[in-house]
Protein backbone atom coordinates (compact mmCIF):
# COMPACT_ATOMS: atom_id res chain seq x y z
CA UNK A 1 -1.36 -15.67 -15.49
CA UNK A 2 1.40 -12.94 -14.40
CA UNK A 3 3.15 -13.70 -11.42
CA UNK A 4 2.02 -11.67 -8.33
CA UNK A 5 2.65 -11.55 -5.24
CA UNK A 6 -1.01 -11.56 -3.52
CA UNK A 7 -2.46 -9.70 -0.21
CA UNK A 8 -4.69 -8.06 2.04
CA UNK A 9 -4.56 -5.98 5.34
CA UNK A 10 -4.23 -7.03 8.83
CA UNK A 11 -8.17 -6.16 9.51
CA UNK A 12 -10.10 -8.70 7.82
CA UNK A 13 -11.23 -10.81 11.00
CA UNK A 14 -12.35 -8.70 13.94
CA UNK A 15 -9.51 -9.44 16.05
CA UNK A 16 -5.80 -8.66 16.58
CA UNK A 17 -3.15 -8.33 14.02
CA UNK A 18 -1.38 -11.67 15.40
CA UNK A 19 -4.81 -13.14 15.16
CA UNK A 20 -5.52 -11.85 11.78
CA UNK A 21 -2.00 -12.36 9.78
CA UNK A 22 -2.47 -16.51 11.96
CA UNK A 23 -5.70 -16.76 9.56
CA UNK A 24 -4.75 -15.06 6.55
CA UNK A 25 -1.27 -17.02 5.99
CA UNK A 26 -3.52 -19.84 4.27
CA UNK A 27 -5.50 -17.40 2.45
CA UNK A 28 -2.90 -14.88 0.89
CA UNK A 29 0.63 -14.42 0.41
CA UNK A 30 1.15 -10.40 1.98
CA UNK A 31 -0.24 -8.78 4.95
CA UNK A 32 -0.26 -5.29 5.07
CA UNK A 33 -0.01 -4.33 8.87
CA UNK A 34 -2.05 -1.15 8.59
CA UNK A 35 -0.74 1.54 10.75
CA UNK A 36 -3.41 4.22 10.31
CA UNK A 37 -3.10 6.17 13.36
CA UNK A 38 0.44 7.77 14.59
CA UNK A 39 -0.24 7.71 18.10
CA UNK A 40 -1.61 4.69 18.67
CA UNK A 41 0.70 2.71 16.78
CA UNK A 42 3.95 4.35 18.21
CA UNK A 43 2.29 2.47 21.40
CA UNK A 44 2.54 -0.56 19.69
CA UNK A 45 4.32 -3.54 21.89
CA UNK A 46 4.50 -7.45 21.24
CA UNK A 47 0.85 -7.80 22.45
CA UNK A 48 0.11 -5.89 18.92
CA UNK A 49 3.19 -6.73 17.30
CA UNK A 50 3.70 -10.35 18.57
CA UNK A 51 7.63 -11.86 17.83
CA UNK A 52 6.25 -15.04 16.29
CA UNK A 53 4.47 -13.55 13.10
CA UNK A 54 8.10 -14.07 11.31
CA UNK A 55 7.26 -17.60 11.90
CA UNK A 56 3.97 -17.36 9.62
CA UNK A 57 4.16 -18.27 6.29
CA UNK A 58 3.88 -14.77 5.09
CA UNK A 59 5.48 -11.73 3.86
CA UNK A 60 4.77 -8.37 4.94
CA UNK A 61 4.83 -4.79 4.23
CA UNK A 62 3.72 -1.49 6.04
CA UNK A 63 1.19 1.11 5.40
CA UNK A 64 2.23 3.94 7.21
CA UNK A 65 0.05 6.65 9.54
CA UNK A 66 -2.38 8.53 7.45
CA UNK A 67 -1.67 11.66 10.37
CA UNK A 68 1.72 12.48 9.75
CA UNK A 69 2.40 15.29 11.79
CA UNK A 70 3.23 17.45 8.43
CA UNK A 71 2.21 20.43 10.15
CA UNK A 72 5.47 19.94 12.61
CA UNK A 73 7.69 19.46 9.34
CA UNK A 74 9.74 17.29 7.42
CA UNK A 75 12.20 16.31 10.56
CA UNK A 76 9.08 15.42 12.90
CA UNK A 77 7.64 13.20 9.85
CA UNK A 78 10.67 11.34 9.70
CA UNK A 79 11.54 10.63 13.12
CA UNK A 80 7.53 8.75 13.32
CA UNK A 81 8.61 7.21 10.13
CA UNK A 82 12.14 5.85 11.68
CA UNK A 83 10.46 4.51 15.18
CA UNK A 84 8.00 1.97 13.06
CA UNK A 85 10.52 1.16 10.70
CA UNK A 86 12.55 0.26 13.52
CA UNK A 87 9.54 -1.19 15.99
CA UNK A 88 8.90 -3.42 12.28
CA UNK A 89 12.37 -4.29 11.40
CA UNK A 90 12.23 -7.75 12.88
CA UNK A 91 9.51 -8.61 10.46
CA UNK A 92 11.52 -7.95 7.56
CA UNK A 93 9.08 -6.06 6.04
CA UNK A 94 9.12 -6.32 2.00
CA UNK A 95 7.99 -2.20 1.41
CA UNK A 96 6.61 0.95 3.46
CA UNK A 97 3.49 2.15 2.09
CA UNK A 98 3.71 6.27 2.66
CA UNK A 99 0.81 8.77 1.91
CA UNK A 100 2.34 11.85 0.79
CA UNK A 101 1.70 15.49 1.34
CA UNK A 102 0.51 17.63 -1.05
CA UNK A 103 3.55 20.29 -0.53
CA UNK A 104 6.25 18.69 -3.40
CA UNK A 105 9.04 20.47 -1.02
CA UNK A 106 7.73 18.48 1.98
CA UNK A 107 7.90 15.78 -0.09
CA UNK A 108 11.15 15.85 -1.69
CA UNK A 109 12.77 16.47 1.75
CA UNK A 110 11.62 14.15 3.62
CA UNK A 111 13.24 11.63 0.70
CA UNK A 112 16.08 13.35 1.05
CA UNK A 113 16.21 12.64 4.91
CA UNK A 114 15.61 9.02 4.24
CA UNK A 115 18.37 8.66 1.98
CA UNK A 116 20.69 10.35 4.21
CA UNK A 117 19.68 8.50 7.13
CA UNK A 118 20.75 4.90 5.32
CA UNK A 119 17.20 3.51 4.58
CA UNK A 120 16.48 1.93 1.59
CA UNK A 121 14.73 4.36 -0.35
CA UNK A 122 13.42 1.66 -3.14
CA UNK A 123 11.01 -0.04 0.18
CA UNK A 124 9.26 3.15 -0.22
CA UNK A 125 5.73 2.89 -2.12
CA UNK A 126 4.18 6.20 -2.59
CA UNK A 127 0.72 6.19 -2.81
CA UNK A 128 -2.09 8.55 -4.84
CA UNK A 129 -4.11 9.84 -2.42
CA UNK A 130 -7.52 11.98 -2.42
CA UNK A 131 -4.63 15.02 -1.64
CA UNK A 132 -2.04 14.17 -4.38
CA UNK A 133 -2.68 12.22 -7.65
CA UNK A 134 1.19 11.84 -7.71
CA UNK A 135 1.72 14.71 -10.50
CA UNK A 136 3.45 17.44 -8.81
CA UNK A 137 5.80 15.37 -7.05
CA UNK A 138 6.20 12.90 -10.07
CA UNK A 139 10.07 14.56 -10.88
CA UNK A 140 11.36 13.37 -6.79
CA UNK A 141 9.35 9.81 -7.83
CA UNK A 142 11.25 9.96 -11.18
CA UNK A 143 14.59 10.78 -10.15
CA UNK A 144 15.01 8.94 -7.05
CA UNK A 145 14.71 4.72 -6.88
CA UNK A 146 11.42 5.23 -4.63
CA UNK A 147 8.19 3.44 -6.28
CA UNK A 148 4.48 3.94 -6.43
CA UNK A 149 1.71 2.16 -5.29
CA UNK A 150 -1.15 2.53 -7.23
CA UNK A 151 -4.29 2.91 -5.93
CA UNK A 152 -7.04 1.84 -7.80
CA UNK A 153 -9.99 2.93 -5.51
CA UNK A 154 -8.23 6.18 -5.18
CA UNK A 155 -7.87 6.70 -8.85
CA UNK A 156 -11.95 5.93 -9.92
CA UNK A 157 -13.20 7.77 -7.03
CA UNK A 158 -11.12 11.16 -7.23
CA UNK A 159 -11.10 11.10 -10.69
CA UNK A 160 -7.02 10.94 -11.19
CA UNK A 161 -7.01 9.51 -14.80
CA UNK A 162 -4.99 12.11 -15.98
CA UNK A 163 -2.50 9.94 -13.92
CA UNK A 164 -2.48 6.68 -16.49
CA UNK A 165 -1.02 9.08 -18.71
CA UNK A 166 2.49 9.68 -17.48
CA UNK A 167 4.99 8.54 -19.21
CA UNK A 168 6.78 5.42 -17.40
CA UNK A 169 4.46 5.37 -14.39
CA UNK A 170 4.54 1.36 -15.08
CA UNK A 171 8.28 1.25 -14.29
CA UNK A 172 8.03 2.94 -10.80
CA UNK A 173 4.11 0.73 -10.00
CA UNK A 174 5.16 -2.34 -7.50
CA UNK A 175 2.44 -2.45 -5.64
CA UNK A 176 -1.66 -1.97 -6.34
CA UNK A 177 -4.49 -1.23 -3.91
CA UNK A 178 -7.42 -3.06 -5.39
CA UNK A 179 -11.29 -2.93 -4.04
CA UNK A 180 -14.14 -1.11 -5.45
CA UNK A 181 -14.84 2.38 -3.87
CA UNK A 182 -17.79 3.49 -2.76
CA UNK A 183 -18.75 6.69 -0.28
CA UNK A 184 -14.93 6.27 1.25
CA UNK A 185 -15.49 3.03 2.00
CA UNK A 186 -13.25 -0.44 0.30
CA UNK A 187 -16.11 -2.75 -0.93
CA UNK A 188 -15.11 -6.08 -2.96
CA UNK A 189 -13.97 -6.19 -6.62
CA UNK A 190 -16.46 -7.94 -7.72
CA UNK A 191 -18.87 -4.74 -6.86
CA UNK A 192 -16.73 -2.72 -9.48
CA UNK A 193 -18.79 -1.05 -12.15
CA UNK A 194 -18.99 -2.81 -15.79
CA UNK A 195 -17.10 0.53 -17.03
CA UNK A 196 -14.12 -0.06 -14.67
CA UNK A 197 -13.45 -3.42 -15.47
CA UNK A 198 -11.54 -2.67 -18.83
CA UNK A 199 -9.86 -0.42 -17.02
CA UNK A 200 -8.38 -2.62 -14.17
CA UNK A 201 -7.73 -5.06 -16.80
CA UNK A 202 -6.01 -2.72 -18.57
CA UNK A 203 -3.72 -1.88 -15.55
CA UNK A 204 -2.71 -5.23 -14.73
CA UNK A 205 -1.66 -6.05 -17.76
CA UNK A 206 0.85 -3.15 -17.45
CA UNK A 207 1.90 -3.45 -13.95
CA UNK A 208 4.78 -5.90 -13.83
CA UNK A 209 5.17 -9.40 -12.68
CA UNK A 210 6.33 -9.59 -9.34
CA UNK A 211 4.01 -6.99 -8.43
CA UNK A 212 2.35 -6.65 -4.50
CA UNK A 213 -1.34 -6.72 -5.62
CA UNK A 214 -2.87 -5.80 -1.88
CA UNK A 215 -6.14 -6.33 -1.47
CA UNK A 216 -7.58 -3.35 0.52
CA UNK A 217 -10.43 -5.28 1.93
CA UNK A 218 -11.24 -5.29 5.72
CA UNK A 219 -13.47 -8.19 5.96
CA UNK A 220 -13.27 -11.58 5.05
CA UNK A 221 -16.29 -11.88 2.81
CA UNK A 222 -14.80 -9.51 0.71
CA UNK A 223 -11.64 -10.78 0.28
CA UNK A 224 -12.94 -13.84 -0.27
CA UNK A 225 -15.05 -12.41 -3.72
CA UNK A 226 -12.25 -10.36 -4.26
CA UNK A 227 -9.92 -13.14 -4.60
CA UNK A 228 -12.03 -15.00 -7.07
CA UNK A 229 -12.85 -11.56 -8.76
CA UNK A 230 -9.61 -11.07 -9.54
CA UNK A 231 -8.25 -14.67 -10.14
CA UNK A 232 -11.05 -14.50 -13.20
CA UNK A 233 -9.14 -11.08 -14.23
CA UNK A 234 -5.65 -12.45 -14.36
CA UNK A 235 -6.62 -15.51 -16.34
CA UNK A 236 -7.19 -13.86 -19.07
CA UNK A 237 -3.82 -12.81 -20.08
């Protein structure tokens, strides 16, 4: 069995994200604190954010806002990006999850601010998304040491196949967003269609050990089936 590194998001009990990443650390190795909204979370404080989750037996990363303001430009998008890094540094977080635009110039700027502002531009995990399948900006991903996280969900349900077939997508894929999609919603694996199951085994036999496999989940009956789903999956190779 390949050696990954095994999570879910901070919503799988209906409770805080303290309360949540205090269950999960006996479940899973990762949280992903999920930071959907921009506003809300630059209104984060300890109460959300609480200073003893680096005592938790757990590693973390962050998804970042789904609302970038992209509409205000590249310099706006960074600055929200910069406060949560910062408001998240204590954690020590492992990668930043970041949704991009469509626009490849957008795109490649806002790297370029982030490398000239002294982050670490390798913590950065770009995702597919319903809005980009990764293909026009695949030269910025390529050229720069930024990664991709590869979401599987994504992938099936907006048809982004075509995406399997660059060439070295497998070096730049740390991370995978596993659960089965259905009508925008993250059901368990083991609700995946009998035609998609080659196909995830497929892609975890590519992606690389050492890996963030984050299980998109956001309940705890489905992470639990998920879990065993996919321990059944990795066995096999």
């Amino acid at each position: 069995m390949k050696d990954f590194v095994i999570g879910t998001t901070s919503f799988v009990f209906p409770a805080s994200v303290g309360d949540n990443c205090k269950k999960l650390q006996d479940i899973v190795d990762e949280v992903s604190i999920v930071m959907f909204e921009t506003n809300s979370c630059l209104k984060y404080n300890e109460k959300d954010l609480p200073p003893w989750l680096i005592d938790l037996d757990l590693s973390y990363n962050i998804h970042l806002p789904l609302d970038l303001p992209w509409e205000k430009g590249t310099k706006k998008v960074f600055e929200v990006i910069k406060q949560l890094v910062d408001m998240t540094q204590f954690l020590s977080p492992r990668s930043y999850v970041l949704h991009p635009p469509y626009n490849a110039k957008l795109f490649s700027s806002l790297i370029e601010l982030i490398d000239n502002n002294n982050m670490v531009l390798d913590k950065f995990f770009i995702e597919n998304t319903e809005e980009n399948n990764l293909i026009n900006i695949w030269e910025t991903i390529k050229s720069t040491p930024i990664n991709v996280c590869l979401d599987i969900g994504h992938l099936i349900e907006y048809n982004q196949y075509m995406l399997l077939d660059i060439d070295g997508l497998f070096k730049k894929v740390g991370m995978l967003h596993l659960y089965t999609p259905h009508q925008r919603r993250h059901r368990s694996l083991k609700e995946l269609r009998e035609e998609d199951i080659p196909l995830l085994k497929n892609i975890l036999e590519q992606t690389k050990p050492g890996a963030t496999i984050i299980l998109e989940v956001f309940n705890y009956n489905d992470l639990i089936s998920s879990l065993d789903f996919l321990g059944s999956l990795c066995w096999e190779f």
